[in-house]
PDB file of N, CA and C in Angstrom:
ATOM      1  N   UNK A   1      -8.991  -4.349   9.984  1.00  0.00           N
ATOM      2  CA  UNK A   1      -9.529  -4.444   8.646  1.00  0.00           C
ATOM      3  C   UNK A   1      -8.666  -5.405   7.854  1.00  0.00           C
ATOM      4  N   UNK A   2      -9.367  -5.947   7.379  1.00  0.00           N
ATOM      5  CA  UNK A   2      -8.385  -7.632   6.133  1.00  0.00           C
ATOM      6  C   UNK A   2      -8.642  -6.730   5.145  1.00  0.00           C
ATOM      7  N   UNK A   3      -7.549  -7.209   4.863  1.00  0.00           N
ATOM      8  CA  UNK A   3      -7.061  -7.096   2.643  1.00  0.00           C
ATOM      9  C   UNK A   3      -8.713  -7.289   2.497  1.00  0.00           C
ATOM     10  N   UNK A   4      -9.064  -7.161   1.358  1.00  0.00           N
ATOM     11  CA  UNK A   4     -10.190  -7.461   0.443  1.00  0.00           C
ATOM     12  C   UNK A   4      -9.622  -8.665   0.083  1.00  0.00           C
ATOM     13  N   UNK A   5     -10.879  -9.744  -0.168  1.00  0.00           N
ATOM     14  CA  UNK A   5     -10.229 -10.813  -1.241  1.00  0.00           C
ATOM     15  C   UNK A   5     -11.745 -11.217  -1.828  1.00  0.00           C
ATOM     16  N   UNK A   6     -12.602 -10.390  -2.373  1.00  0.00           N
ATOM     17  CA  UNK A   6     -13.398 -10.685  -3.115  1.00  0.00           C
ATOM     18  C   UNK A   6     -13.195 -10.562  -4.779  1.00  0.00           C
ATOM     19  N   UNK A   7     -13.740 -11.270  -5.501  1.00  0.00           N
ATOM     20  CA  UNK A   7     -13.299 -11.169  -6.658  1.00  0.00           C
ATOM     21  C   UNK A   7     -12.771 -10.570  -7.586  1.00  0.00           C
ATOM     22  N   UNK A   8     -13.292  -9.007  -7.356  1.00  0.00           N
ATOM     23  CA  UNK A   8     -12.773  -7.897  -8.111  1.00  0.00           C
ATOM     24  C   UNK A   8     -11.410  -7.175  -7.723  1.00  0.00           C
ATOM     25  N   UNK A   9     -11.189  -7.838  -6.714  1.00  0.00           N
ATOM     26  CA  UNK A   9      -9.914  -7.228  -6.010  1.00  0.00           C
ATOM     27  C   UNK A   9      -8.709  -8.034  -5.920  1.00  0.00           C
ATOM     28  N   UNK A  10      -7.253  -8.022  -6.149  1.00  0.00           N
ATOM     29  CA  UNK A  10      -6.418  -8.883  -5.636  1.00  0.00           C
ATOM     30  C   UNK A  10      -6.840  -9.780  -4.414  1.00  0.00           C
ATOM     31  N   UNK A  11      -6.499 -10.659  -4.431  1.00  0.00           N
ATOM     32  CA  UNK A  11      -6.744 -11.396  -3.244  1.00  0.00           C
ATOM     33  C   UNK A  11      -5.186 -11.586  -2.180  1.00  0.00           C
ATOM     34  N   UNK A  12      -5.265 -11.580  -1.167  1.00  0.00           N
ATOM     35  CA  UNK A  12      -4.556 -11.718  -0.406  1.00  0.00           C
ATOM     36  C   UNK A  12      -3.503 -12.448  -0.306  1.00  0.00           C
ATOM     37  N   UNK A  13      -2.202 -11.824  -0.540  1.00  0.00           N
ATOM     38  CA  UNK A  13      -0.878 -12.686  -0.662  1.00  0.00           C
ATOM     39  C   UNK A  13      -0.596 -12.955  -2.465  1.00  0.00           C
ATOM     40  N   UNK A  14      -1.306 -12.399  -3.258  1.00  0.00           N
ATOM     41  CA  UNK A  14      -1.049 -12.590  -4.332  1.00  0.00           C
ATOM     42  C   UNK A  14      -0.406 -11.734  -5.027  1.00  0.00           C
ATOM     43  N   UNK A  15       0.621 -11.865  -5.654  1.00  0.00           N
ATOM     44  CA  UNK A  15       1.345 -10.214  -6.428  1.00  0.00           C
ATOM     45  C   UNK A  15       0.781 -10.025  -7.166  1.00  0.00           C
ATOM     46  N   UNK A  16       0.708  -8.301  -7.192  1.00  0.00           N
ATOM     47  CA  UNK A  16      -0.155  -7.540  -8.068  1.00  0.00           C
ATOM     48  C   UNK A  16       0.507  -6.333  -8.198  1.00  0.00           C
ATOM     49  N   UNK A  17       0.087  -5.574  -9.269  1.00  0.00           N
ATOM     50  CA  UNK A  17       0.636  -4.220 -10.119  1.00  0.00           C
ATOM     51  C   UNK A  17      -0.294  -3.614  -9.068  1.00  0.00           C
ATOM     52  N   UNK A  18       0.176  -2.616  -8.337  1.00  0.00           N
ATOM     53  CA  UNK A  18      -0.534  -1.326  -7.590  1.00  0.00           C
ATOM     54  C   UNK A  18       0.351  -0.364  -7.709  1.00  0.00           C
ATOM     55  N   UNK A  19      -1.157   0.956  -7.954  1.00  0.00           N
ATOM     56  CA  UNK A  19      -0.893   2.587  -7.898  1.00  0.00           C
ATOM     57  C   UNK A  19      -0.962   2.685  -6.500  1.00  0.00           C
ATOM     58  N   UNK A  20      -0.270   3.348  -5.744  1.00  0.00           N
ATOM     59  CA  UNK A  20      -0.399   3.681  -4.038  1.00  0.00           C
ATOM     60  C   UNK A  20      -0.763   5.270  -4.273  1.00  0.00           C
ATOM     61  N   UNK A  21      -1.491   5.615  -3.546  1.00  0.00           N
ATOM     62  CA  UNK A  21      -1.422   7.033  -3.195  1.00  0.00           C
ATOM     63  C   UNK A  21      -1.610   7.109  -2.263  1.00  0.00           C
ATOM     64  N   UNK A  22      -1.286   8.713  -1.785  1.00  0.00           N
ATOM     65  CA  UNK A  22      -1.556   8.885  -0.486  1.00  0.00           C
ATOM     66  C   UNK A  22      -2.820   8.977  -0.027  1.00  0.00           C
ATOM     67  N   UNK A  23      -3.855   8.659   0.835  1.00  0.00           N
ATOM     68  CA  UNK A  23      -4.904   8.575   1.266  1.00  0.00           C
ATOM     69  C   UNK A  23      -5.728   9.681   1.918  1.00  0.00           C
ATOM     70  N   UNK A  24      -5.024  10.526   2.574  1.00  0.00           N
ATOM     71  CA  UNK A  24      -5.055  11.838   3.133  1.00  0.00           C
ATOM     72  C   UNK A  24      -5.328  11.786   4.487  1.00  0.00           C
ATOM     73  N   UNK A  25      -5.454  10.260   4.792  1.00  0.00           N
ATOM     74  CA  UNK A  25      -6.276   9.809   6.425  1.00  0.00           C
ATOM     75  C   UNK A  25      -4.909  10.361   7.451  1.00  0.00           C
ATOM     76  N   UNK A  26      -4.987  11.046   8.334  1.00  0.00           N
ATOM     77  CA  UNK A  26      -4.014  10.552   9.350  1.00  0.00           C
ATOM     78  C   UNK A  26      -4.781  10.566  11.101  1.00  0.00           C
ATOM     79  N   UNK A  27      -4.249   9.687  11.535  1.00  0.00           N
ATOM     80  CA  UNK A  27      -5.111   9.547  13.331  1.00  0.00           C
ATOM     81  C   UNK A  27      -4.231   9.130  14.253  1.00  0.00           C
ATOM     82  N   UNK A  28      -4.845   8.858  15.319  1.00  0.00           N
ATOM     83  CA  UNK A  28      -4.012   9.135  16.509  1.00  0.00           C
ATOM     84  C   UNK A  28      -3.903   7.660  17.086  1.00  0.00           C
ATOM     85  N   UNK A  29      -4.238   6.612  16.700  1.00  0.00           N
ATOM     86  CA  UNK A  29      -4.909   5.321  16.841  1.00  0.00           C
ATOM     87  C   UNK A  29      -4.066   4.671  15.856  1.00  0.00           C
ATOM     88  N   UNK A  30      -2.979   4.269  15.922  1.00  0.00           N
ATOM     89  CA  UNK A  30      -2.353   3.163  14.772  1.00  0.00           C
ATOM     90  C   UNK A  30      -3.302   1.420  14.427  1.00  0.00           C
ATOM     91  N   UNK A  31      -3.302   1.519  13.705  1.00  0.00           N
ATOM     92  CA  UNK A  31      -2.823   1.388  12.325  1.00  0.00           C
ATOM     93  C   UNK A  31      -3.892   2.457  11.809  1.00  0.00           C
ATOM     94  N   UNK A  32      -3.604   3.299  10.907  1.00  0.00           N
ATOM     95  CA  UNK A  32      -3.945   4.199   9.989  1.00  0.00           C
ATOM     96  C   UNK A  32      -4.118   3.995   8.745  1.00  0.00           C
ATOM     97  N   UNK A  33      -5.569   3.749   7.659  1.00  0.00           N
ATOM     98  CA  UNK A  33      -5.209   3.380   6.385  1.00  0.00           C
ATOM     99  C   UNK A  33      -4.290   4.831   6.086  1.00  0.00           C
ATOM    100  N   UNK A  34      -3.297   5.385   5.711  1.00  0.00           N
ATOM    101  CA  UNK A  34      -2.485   5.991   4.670  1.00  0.00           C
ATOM    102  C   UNK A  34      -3.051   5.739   4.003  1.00  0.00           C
ATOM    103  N   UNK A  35      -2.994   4.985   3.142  1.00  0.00           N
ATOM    104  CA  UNK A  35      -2.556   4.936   1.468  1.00  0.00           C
ATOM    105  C   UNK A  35      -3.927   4.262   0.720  1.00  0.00           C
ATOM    106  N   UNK A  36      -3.967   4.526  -0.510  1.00  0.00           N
ATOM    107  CA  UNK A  36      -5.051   3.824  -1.064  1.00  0.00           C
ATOM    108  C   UNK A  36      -4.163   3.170  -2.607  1.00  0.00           C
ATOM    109  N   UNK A  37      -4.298   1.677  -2.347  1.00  0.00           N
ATOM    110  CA  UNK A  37      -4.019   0.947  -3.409  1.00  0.00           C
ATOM    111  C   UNK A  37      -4.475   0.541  -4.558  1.00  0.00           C
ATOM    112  N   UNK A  38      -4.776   0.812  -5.492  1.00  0.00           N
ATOM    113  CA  UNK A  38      -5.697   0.837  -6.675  1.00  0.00           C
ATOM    114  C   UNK A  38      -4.770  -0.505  -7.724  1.00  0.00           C
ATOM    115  N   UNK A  39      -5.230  -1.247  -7.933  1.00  0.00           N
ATOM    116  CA  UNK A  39      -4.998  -2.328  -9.505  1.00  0.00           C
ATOM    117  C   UNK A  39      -4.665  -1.552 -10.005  1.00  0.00           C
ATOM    118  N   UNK A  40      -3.798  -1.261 -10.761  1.00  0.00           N
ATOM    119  CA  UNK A  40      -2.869  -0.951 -12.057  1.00  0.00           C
ATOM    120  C   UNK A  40      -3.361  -1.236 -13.385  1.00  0.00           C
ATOM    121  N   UNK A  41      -4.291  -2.249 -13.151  1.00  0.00           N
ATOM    122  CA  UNK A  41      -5.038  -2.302 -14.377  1.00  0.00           C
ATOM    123  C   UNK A  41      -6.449  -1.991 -13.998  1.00  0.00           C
ATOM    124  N   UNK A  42      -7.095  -1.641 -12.825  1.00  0.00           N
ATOM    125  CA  UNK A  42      -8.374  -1.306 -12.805  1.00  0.00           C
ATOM    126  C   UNK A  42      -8.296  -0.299 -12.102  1.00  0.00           C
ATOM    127  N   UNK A  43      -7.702   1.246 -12.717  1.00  0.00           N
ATOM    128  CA  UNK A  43      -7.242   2.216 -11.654  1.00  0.00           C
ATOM    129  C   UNK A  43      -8.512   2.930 -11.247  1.00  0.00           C
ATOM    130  N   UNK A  44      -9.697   2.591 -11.715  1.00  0.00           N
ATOM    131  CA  UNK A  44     -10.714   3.072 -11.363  1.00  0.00           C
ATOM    132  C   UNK A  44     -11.815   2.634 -10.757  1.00  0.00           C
ATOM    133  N   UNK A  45     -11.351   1.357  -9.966  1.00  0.00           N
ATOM    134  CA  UNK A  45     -11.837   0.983  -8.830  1.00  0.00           C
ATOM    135  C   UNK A  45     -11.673   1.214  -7.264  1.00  0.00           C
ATOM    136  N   UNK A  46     -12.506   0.597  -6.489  1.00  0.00           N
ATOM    137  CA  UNK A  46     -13.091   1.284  -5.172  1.00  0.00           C
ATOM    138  C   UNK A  46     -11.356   1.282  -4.651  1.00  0.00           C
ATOM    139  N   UNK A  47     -10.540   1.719  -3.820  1.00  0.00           N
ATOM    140  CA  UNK A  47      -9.397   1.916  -3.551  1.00  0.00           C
ATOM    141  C   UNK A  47      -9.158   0.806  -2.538  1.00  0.00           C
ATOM    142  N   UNK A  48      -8.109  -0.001  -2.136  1.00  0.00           N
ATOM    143  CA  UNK A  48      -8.010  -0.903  -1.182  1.00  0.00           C
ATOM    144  C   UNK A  48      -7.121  -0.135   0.004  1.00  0.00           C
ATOM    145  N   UNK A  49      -7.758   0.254   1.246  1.00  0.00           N
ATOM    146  CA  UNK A  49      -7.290   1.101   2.451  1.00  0.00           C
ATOM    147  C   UNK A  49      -5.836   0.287   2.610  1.00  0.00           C
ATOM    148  N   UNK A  50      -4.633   0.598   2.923  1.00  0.00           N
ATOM    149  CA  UNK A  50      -3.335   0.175   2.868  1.00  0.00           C
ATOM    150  C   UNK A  50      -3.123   1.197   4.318  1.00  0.00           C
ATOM    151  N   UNK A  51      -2.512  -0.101   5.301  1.00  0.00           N
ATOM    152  CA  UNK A  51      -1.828   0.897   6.382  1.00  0.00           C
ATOM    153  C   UNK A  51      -0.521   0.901   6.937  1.00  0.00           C
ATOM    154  N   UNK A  52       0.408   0.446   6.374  1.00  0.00           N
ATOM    155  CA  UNK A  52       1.627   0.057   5.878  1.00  0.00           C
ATOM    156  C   UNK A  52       2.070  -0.170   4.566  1.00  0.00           C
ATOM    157  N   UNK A  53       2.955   0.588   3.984  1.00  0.00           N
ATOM    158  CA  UNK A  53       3.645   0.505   2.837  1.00  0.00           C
ATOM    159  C   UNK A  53       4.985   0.237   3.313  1.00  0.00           C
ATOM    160  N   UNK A  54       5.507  -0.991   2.918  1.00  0.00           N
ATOM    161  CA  UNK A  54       6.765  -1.449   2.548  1.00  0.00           C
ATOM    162  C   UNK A  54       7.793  -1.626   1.813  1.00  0.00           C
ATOM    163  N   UNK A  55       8.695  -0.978   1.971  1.00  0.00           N
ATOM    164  CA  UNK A  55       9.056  -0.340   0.902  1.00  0.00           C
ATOM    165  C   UNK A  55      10.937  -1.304   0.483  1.00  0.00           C
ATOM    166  N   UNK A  56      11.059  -1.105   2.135  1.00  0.00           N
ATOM    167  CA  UNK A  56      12.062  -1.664   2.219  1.00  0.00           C
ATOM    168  C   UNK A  56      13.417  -2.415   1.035  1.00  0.00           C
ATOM    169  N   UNK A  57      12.790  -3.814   0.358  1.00  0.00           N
ATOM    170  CA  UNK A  57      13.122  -4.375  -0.286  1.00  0.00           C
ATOM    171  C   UNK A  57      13.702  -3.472  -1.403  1.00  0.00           C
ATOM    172  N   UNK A  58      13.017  -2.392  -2.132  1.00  0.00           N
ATOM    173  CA  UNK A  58      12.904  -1.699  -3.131  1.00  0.00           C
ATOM    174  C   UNK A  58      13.784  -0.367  -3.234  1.00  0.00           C
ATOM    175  N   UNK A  59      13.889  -0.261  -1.973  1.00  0.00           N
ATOM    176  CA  UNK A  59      15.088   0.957  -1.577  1.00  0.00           C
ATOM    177  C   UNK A  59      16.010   1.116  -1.336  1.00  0.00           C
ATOM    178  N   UNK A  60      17.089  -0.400  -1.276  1.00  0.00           N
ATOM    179  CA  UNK A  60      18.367  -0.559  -1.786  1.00  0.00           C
ATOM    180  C   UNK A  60      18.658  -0.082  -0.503  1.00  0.00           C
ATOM    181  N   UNK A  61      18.128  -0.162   0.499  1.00  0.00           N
ATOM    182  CA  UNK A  61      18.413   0.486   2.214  1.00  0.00           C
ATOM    183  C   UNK A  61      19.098   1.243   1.999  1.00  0.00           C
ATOM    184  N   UNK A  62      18.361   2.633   1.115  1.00  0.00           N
ATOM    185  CA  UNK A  62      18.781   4.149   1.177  1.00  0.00           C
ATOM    186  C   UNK A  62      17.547   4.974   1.826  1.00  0.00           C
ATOM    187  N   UNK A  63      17.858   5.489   3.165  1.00  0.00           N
ATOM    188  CA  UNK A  63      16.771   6.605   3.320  1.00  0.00           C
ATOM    189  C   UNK A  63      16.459   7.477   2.535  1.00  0.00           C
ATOM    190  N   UNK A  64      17.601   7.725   1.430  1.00  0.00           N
ATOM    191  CA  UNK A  64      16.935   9.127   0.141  1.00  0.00           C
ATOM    192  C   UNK A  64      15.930   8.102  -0.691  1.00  0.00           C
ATOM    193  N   UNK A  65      16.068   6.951  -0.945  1.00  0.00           N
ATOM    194  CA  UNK A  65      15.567   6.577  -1.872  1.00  0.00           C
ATOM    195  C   UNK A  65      14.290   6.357  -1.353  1.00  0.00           C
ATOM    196  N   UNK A  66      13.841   5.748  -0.119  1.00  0.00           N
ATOM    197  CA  UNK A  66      12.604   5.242   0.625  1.00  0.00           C
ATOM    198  C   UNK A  66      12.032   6.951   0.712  1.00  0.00           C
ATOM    199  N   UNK A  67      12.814   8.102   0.849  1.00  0.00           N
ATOM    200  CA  UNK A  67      11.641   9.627   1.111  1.00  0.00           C
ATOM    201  C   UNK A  67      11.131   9.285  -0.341  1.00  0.00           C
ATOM    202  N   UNK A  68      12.399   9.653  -1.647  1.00  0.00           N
ATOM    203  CA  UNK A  68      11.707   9.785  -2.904  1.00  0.00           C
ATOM    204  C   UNK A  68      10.516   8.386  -3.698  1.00  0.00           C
ATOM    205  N   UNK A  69      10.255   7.610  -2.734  1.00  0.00           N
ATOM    206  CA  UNK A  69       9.181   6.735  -3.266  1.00  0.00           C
ATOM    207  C   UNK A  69       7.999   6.951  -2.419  1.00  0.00           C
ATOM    208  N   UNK A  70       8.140   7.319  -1.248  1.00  0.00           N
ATOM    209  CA  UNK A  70       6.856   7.944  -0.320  1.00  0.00           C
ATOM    210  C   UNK A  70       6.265   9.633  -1.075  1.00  0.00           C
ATOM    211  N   UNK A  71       7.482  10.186  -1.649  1.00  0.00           N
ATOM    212  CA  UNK A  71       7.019  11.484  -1.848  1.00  0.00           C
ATOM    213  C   UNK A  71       6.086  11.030  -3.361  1.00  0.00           C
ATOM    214  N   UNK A  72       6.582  10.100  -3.776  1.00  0.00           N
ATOM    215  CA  UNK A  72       5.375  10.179  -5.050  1.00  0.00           C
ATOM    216  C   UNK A  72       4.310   9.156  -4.623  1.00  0.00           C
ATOM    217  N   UNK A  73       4.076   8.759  -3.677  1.00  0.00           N
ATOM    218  CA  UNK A  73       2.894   8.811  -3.522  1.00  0.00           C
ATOM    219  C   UNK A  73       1.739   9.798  -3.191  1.00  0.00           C
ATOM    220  N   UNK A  74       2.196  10.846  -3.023  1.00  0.00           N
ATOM    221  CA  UNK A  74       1.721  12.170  -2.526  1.00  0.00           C
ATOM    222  C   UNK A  74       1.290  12.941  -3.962  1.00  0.00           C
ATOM    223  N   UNK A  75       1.890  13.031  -5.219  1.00  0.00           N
ATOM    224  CA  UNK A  75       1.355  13.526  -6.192  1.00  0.00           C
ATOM    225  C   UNK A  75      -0.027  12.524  -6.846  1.00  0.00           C
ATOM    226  N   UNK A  76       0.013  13.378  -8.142  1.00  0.00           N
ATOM    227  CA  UNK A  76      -1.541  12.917  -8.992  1.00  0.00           C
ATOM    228  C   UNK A  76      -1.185  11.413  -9.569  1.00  0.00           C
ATOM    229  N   UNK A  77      -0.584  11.230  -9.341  1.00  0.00           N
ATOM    230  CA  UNK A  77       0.131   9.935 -10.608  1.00  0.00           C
ATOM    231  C   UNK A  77      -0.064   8.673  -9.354  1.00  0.00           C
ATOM    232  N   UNK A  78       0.792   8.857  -8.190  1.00  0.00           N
ATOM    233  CA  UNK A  78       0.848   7.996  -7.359  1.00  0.00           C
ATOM    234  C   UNK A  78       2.336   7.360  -7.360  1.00  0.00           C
ATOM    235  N   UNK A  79       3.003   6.050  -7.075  1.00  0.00           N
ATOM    236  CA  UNK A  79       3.726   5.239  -6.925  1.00  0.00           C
ATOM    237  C   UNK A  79       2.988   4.123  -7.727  1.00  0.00           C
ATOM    238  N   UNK A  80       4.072   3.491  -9.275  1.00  0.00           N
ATOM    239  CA  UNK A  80       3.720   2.141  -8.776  1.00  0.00           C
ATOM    240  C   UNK A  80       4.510   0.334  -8.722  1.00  0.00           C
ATOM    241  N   UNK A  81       3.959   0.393  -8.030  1.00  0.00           N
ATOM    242  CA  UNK A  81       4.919  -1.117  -7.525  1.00  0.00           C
ATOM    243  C   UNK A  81       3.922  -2.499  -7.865  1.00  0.00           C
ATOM    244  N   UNK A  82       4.946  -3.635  -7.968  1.00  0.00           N
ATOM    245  CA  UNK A  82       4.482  -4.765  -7.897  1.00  0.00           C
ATOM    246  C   UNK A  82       4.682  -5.138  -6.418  1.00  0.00           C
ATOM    247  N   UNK A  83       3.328  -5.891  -5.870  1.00  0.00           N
ATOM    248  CA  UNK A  83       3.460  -6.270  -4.618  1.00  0.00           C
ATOM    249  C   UNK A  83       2.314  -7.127  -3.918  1.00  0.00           C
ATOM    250  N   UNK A  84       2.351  -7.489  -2.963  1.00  0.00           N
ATOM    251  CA  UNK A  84       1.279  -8.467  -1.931  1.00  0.00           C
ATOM    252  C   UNK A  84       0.934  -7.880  -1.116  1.00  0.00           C
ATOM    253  N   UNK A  85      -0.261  -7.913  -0.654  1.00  0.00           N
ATOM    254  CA  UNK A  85      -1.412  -7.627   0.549  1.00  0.00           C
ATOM    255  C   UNK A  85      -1.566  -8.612   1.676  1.00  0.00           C
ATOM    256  N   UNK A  86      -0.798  -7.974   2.668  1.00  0.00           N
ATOM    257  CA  UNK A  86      -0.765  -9.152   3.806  1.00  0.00           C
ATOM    258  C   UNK A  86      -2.002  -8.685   5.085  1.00  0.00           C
ATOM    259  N   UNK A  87      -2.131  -9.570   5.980  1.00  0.00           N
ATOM    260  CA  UNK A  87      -2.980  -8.593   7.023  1.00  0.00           C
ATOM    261  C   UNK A  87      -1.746  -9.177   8.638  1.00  0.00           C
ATOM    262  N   UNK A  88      -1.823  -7.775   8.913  1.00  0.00           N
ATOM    263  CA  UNK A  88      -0.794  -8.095  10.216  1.00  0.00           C
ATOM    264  C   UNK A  88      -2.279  -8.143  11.347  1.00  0.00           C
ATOM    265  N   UNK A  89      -2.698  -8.377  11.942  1.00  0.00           N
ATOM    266  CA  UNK A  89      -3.214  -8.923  13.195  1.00  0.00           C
ATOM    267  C   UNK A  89      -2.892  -7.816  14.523  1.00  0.00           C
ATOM    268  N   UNK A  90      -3.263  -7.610  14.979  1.00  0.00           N
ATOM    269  CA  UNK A  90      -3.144  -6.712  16.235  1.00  0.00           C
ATOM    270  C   UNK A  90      -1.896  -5.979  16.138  1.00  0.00           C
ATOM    271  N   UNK A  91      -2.169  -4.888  14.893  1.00  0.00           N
ATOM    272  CA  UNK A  91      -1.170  -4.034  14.935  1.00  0.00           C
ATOM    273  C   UNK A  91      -0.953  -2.851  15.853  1.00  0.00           C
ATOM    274  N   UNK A  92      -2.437  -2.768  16.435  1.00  0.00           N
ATOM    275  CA  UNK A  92      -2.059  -1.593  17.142  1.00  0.00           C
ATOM    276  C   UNK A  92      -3.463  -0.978  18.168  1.00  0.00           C
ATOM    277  N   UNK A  93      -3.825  -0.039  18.663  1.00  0.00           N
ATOM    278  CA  UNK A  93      -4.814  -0.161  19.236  1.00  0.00           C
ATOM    279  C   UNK A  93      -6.083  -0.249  18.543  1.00  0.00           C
ATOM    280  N   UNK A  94      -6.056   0.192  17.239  1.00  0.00           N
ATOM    281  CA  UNK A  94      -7.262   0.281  16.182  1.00  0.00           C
ATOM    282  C   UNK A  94      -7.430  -0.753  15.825  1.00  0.00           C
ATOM    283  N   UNK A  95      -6.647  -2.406  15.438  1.00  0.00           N
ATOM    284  CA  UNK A  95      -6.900  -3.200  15.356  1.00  0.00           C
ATOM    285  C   UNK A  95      -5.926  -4.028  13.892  1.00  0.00           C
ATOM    286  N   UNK A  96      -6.535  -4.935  13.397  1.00  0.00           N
ATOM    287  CA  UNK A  96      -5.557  -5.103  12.659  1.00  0.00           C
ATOM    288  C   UNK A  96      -4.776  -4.350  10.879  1.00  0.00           C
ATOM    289  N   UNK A  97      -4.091  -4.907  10.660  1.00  0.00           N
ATOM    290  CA  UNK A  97      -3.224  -3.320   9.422  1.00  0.00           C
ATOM    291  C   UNK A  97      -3.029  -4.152   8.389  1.00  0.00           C
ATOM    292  N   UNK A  98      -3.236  -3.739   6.937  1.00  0.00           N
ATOM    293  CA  UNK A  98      -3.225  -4.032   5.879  1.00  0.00           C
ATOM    294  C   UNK A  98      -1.536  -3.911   5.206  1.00  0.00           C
ATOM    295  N   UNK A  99      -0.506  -4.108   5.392  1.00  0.00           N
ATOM    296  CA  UNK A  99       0.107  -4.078   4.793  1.00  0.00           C
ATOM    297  C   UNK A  99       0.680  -4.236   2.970  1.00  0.00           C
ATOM    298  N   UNK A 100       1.086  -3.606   2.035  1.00  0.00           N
ATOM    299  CA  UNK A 100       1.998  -3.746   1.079  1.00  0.00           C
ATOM    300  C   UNK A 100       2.686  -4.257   1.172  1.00  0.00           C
ATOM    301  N   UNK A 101       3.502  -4.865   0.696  1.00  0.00           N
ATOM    302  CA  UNK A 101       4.964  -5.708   0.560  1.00  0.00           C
ATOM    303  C   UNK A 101       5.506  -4.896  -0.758  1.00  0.00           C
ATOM    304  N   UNK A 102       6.194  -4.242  -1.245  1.00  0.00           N
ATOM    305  CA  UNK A 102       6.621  -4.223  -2.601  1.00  0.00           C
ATOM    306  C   UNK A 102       7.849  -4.674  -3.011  1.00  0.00           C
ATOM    307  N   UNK A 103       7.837  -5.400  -4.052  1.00  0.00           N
ATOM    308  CA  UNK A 103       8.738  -6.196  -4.134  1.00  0.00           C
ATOM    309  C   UNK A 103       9.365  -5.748  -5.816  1.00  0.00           C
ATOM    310  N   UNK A 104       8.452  -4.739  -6.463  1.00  0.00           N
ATOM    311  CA  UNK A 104       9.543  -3.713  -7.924  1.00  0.00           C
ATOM    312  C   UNK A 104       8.653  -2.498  -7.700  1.00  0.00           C
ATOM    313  N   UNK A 105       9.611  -1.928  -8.219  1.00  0.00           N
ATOM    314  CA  UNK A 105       9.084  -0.590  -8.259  1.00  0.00           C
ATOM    315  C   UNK A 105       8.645  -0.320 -10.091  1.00  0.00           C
ATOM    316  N   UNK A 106       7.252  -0.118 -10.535  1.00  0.00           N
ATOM    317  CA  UNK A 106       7.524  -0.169 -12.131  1.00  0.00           C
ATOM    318  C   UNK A 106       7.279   1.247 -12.494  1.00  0.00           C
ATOM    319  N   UNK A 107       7.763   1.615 -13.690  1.00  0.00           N
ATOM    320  CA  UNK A 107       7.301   2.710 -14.432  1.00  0.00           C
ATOM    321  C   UNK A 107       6.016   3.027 -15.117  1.00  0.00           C
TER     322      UNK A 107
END
């Protein structure tokens, strides 16, 4: 599955304000959408399937800090970050994975 890049949606490789939440999907077949990425300014649009969240950059390479930004994606509010929509290519047997990049974490 590719990023979306139709008009209403970020387009691919472009930074953007996203709410992440958790998606509730989980399977046995990687890549897995997880997460659903919503515009920050259009939080009430169709959700963009995310199957990698990256967090990396943003977590100061602390494992406490990378649980406590996954765990709020799990509440009502979500996570949200500034970040890019990449598509990785034969991630896995399901096919290809939507990655996040996040590159701030905002309030």
């Amino acid at each position: 599955m590719n990023a979306p890049t139709n008009g209403s949606q970020p387009k691919q490789g472009e930074s953007t304000s996203y709410i992440v939440k958790d998606s509730g999907v989980r399977c046995f077949a990687p890549p897995c959408p997880t997460y659903n990425a919503f515009p920050a300014d259009k939080p009430d649009a169709e959700p963009i399937p995310v199957h990698e969240l990256e967090l990396s950059s943003v977590a100061e390479g602390s494992d406490e800090k990378m649980e406590s930004l996954i765990r709020k994606t799990l509440d009502g509010t979500g996570l949200k970050v500034q970040g890019t929509l990449e598509t990785r290519p034969n991630a896995g047997p399901a096919g290809a994975a939507t990655v996040l990049r996040a590159s701030k974490v905002e309030n």
